[in-house]
Protein backbone atom coordinates (compact mmCIF):
# COMPACT_ATOMS: atom_id res chain seq x y z
CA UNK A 1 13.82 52.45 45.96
CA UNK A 2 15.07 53.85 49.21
CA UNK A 3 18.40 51.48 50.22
CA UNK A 4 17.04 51.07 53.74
CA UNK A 5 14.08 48.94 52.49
CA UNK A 6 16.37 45.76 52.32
CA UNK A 7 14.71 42.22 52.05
CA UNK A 8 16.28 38.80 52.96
CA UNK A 9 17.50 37.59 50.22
CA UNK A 10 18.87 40.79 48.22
CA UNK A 11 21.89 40.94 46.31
CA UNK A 12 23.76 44.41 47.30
CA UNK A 13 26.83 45.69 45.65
CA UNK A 14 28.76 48.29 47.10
CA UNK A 15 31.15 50.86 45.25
CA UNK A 16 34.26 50.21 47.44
CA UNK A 17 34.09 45.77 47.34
CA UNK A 18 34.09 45.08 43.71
CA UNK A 19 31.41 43.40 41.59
CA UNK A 20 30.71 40.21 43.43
CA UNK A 21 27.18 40.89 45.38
CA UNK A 22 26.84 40.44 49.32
CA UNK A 23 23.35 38.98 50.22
CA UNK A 24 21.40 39.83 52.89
CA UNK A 25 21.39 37.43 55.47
CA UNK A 26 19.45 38.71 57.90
CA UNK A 27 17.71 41.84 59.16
CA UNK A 28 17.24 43.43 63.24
CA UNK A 29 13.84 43.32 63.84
CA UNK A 30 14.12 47.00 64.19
CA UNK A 31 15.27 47.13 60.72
CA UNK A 32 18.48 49.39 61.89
CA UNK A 33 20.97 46.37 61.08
CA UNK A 34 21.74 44.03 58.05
CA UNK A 35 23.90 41.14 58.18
CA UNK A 36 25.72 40.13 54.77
CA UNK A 37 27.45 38.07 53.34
CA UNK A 38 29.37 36.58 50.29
CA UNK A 39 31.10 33.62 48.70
CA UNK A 40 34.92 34.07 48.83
CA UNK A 41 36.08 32.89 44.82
CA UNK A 42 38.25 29.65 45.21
CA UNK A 43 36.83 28.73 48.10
CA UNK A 44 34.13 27.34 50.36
CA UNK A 45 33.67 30.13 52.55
CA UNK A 46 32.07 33.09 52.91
CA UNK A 47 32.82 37.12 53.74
CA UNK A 48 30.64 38.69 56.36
CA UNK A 49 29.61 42.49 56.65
CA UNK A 50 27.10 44.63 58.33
CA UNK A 51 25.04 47.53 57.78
CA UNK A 52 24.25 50.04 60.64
CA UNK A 53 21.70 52.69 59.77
CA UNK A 54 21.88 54.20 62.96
CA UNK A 55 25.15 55.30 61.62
CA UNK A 56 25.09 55.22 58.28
CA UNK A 57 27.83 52.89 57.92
CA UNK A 58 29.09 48.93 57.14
CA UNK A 59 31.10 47.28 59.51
CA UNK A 60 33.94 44.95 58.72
CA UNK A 61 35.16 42.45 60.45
CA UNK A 62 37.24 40.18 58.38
CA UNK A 63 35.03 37.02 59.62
CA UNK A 64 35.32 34.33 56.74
CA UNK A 65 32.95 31.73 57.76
CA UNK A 66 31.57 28.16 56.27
CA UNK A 67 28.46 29.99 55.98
CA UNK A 68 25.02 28.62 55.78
CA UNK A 69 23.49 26.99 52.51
CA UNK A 70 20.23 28.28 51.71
CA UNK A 71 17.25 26.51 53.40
CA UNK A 72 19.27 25.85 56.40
CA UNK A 73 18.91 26.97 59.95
CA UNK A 74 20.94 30.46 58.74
CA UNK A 75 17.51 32.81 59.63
CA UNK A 76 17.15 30.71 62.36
CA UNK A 77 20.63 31.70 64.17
CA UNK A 78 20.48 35.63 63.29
CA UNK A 79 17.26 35.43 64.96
CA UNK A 80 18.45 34.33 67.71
CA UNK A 81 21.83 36.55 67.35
CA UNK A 82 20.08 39.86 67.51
CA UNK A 83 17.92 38.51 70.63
CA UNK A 84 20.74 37.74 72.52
CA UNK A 85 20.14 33.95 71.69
CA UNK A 86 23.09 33.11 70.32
CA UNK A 87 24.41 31.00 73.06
CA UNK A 88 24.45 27.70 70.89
CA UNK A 89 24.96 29.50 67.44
CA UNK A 90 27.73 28.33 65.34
CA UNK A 91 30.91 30.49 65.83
CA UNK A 92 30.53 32.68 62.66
CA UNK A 93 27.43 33.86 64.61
CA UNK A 94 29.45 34.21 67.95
CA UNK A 95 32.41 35.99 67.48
CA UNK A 96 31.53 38.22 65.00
CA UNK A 97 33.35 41.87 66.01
CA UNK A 98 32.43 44.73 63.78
CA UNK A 99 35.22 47.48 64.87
CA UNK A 100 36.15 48.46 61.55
CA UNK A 101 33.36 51.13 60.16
CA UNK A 102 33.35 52.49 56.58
CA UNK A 103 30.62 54.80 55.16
CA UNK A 104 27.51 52.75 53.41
CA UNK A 105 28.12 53.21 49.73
CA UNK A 106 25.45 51.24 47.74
CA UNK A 107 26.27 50.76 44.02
CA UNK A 108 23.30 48.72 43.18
CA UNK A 109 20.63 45.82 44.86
CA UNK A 110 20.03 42.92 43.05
CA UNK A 111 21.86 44.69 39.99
CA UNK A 112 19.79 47.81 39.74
CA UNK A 113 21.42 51.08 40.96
C-alpha cells in the first residue's frame, strides 16, 4: 500500500508521535496535502498535523482545537479551507500555521505497517 493513497477516515501512526493514531481529516483535492488530527488523553481536544507530499514532510503547528465530532460539518470546512473558503470556518480551521516541518515517517495506517 503506497502511504500517499490516504482515505478520509484512516488511522495513521507515525514513528516519532507515539502509539495514539492521527486520523485523516481531510485531503487537497490535489491529493498533495492531508490534514490530521487526534484526541489529546485527558481532555476534550484535539492535536492537529499535516502532511505535505510536495515535500515529503508533516507540519506541526501545535494547534489543539475542540475538533469536530464525526458526522459534523468537519469535511465541510476543509473543503472550504483548501479553496480559500474559509472565511466563516471555525478558528481551528483559520489560524492554523504549519512552520514547523519534520520528515513524514509512517509507522503504520489503520494498524498495518
Amino acid at each position: 500500500m503506497s502511504f500517499r493513497s490516504l482515505a478520509l477516515g484512516d488511522k495513521v501512526t507515525f514513528d516519532d508521535t507515539g502509539p495514539t493514531p492521527f486520523n485523516v481529516r481531510a485531503i487537497s483535492p490535489d491529493q498533495r496535502m492531508v490534514i490530521l488530527s487526534r484526541p489529546v488523553d485527558g481532555s476534550n481536544t484535539v492535536e492537529y498535523t499535516m502532511i505535505d507530499w510536495d515535500r515529503d514532510a508533516r507540519g506541526l503547528d501545535g494547534t489543539h482545537g475542540k475538533g469536530h465530532v464525526v458526522g459534523s460539518g468537519v469535511h465541510r470546512n476543509l473543503w472550504r479551507f483548501f479553496r480559500g473558503l474559509a472565511t466563516d470556518a471555525p478558528a481551528t480551521q483559520t489560524v492554523m500555521d504549519f512552520t514547523r516541518w519534520v520528515a513524514v515517517s509512517i509507522a503504520a495506517v489503520n494498524g498495518r505497517p
